[in-house]
Protein backbone atom coordinates (compact mmCIF):
# COMPACT_ATOMS: atom_id res chain seq x y z
CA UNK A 1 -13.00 -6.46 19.99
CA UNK A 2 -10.85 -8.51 17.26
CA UNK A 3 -8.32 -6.37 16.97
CA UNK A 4 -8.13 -7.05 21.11
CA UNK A 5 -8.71 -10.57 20.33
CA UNK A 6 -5.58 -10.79 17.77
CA UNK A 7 -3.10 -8.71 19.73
CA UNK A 8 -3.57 -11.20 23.30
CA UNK A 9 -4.41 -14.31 21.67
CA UNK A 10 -2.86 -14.25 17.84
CA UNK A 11 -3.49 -18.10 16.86
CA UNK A 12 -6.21 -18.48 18.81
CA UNK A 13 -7.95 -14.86 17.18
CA UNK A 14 -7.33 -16.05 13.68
CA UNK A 15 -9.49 -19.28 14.57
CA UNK A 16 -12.03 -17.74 15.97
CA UNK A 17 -12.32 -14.92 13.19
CA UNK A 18 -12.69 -17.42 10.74
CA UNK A 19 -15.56 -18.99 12.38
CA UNK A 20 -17.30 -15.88 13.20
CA UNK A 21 -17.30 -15.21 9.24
CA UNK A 22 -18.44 -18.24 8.47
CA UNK A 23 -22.03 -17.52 10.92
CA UNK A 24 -22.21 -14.35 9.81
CA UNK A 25 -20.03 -11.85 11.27
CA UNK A 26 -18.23 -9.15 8.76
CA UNK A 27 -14.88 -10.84 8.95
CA UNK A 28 -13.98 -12.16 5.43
CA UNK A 29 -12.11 -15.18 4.93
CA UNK A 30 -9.45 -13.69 2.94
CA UNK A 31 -9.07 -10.74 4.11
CA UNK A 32 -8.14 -13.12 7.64
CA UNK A 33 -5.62 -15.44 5.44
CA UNK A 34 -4.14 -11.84 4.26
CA UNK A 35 -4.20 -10.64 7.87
CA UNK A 36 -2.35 -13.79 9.03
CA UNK A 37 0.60 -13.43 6.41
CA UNK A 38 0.60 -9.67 7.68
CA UNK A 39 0.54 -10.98 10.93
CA UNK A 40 3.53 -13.58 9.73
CA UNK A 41 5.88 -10.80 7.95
CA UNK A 42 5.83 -8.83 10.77
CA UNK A 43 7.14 -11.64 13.16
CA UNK A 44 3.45 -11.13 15.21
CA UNK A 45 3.31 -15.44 14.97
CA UNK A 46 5.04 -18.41 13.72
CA UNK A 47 4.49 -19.19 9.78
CA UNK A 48 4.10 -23.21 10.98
CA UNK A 49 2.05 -22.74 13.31
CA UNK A 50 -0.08 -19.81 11.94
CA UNK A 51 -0.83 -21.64 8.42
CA UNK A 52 -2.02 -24.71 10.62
CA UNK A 53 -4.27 -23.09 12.41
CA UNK A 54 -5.80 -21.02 9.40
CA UNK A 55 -5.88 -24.17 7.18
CA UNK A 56 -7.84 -26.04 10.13
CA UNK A 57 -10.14 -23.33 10.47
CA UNK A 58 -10.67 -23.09 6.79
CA UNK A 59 -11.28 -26.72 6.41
CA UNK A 60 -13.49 -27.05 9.87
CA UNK A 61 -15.81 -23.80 8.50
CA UNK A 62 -16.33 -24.98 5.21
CA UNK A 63 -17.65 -28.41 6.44
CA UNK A 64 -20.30 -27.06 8.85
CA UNK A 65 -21.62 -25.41 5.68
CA UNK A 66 -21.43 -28.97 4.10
CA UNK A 67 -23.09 -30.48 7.28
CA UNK A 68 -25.69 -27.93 7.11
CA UNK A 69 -26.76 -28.38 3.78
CA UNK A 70 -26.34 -32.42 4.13
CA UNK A 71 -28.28 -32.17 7.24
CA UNK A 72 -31.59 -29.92 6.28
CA UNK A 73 -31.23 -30.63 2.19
CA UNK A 74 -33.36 -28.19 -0.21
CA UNK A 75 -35.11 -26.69 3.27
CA UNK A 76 -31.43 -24.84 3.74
CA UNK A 77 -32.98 -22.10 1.24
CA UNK A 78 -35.96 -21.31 3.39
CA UNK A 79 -33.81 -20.98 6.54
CA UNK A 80 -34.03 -17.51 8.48
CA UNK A 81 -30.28 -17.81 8.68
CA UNK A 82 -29.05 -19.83 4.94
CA UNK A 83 -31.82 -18.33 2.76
CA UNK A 84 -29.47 -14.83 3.04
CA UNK A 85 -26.43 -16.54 1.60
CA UNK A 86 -28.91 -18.71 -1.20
CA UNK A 87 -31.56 -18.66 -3.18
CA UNK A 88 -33.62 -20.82 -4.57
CA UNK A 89 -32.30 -20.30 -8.02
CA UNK A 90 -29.16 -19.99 -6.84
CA UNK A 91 -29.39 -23.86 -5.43
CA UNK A 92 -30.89 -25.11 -8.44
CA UNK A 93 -28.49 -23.44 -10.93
CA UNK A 94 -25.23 -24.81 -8.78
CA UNK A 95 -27.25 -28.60 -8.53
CA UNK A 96 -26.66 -28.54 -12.43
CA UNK A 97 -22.98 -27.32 -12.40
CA UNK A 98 -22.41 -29.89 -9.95
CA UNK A 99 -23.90 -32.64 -11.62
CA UNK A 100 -22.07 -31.42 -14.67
CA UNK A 101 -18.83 -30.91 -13.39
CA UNK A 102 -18.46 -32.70 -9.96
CA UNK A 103 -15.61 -32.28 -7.57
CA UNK A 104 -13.93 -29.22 -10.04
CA UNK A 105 -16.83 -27.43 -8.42
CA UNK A 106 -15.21 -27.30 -5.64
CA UNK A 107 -11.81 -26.69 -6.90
CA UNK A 108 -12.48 -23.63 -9.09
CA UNK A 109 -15.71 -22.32 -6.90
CA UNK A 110 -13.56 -22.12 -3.85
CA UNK A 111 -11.60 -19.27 -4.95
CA UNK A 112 -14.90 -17.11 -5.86
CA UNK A 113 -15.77 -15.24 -2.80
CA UNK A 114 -19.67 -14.66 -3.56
CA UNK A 115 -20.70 -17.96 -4.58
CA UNK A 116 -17.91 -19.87 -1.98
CA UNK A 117 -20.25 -20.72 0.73
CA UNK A 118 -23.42 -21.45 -1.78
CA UNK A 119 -21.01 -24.30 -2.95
CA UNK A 120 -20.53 -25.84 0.27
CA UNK A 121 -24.08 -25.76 1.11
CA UNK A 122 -25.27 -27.37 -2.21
CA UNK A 123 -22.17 -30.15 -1.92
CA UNK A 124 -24.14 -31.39 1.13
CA UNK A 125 -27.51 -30.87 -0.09
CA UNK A 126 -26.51 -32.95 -2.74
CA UNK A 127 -24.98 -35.23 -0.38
CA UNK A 128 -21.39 -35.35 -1.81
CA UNK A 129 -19.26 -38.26 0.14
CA UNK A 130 -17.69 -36.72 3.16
CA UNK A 131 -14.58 -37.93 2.39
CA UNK A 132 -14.54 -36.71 -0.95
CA UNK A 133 -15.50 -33.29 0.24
CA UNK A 134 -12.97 -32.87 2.55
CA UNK A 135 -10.02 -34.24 0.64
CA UNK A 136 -11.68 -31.82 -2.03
CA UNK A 137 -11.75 -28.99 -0.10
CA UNK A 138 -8.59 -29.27 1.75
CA UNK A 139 -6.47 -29.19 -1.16
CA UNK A 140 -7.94 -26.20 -2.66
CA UNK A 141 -7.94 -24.57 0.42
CA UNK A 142 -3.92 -24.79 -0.08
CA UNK A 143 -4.41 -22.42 -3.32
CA UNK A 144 -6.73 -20.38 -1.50
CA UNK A 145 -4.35 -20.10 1.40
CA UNK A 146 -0.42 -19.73 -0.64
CA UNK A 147 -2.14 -17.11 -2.48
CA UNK A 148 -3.89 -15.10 0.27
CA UNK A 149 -1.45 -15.30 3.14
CA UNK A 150 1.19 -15.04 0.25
CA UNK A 151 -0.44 -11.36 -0.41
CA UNK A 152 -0.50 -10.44 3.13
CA UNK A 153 3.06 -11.11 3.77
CA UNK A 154 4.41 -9.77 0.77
CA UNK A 155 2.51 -6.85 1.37
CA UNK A 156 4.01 -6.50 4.80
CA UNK A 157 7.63 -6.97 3.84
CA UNK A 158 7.11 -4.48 1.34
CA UNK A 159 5.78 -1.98 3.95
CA UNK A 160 8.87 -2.89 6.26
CA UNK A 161 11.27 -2.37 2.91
CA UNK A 162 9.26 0.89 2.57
CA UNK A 163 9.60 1.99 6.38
CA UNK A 164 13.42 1.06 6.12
CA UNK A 165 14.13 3.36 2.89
CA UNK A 166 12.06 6.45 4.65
CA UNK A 167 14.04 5.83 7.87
CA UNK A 168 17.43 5.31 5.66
CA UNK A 169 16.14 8.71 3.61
CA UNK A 170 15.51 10.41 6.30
CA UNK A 171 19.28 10.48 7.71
CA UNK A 172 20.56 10.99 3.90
CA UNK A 173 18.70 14.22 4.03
CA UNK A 174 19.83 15.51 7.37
CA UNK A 175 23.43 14.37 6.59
CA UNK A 176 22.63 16.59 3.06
CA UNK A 177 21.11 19.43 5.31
CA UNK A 178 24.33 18.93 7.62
CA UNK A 179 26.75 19.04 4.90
CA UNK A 180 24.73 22.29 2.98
CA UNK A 181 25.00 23.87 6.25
CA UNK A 182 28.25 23.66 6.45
CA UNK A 183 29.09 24.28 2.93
CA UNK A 184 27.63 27.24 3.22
CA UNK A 185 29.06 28.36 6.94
CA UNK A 186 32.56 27.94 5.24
CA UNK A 187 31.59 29.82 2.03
CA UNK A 188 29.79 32.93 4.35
CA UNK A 189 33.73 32.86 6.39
CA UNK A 190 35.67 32.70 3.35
CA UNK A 191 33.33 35.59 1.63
CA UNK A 192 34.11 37.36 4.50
CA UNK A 193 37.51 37.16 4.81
CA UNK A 194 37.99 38.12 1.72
CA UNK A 195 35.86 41.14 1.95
CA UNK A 196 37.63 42.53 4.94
CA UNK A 197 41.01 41.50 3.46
CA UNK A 198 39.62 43.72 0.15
CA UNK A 199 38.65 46.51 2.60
CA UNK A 200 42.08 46.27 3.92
CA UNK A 201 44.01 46.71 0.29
CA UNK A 202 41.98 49.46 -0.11
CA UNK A 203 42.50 51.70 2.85
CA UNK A 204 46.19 51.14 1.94
């Protein structure tokens, strides 16, 4: 069904993917952001409008965890839904770290994929300025996002570059074959020849 959604609807697929992780479907957010410079690198969309669209999604996912945690405060952890992405523990341990290190939560816990959405959730419980959160979290998602989609395109330039040297080696070798053949259709004539032109001297 995603791959369906991605090959009619490209832009619109990465969205939706990255919303679909965020509730709890098995579509990781950076293995989308690698997809999407994949995606990119293989001329499947356009870079502009691609990283748009990912960056929006990134920045609209992350705030619904905000909201969440903003909305329903230390009850989050008892949540059918929340308690699976944090624990109790979990909440109180990243309450100190924020209080300790404010907004550089954000910046540095961004990038660390198991404890990424606990952060969001415990920047609302904690009722971190809206604002703040979302100029936060919109810059870091840049890092997040240059390094990610970065991978994914690099990656599939290099498997182009790859394709075009086994293509490229692949006539080398039946020019090679081509040329051996002959090589050794002129050396079987000339043994030949020179075999029946031996036979000849000899009868005389």
């Amino acid at each position: 069904m995603d791959a369906t959604l991605i090959q009619q609807f490209p832009y619109f697929g990465l969205f939706v993917l990255l919303v679909l992780g965020v509730i709890g479907f098995p579509f990781p957010e950076d293995a989308i952001l690698i997809l999407c410079g994949f995606m990119i690198a293989h001329g499947v969309v356009r870079p502009t409008p691609a990283l748009i669209i990912v960056a929006s999604g990134m920045v609209i996912t992350d705030y619904f965890l905000y909201h969440v945690g903003r909305k329903y405060g230390r009850k989050v952890v008892a949540h059918k839904r929340f308690r699976k992405i944090i624990s109790a523990r979990r909440e109180a341990s990243l309450e100190s770290t924020f209080r300790r290190w404010g907004v550089l939560v954000i910046f540095l816990g961004r990038h660390l994929v198991g404890i990424r959405s606990q952060i969001f959730l415990v920047a609302g419980i904690l009722r971190m300025p809206r604002s703040r959160f979302v100029i936060a979290d919109a810059v870091s998602s840049i890092f997040t996002m240059t390094l990610m989609v970065g991978a994914g395109f690099w990656g599939g330039s290099t498997l182009q570059l790859i394709k075009q040297d086994v293509a490229e080696a692949q006539k080398a070798l039946m020019i090679l074959i081509a040329i051996i053949a002959i090589a050794l259709l002129v050396w079987f004539l000339a043994v030949k020849k020179l075999r029946g032109n031996g036979d000849g001297n000899g009868e005389n």
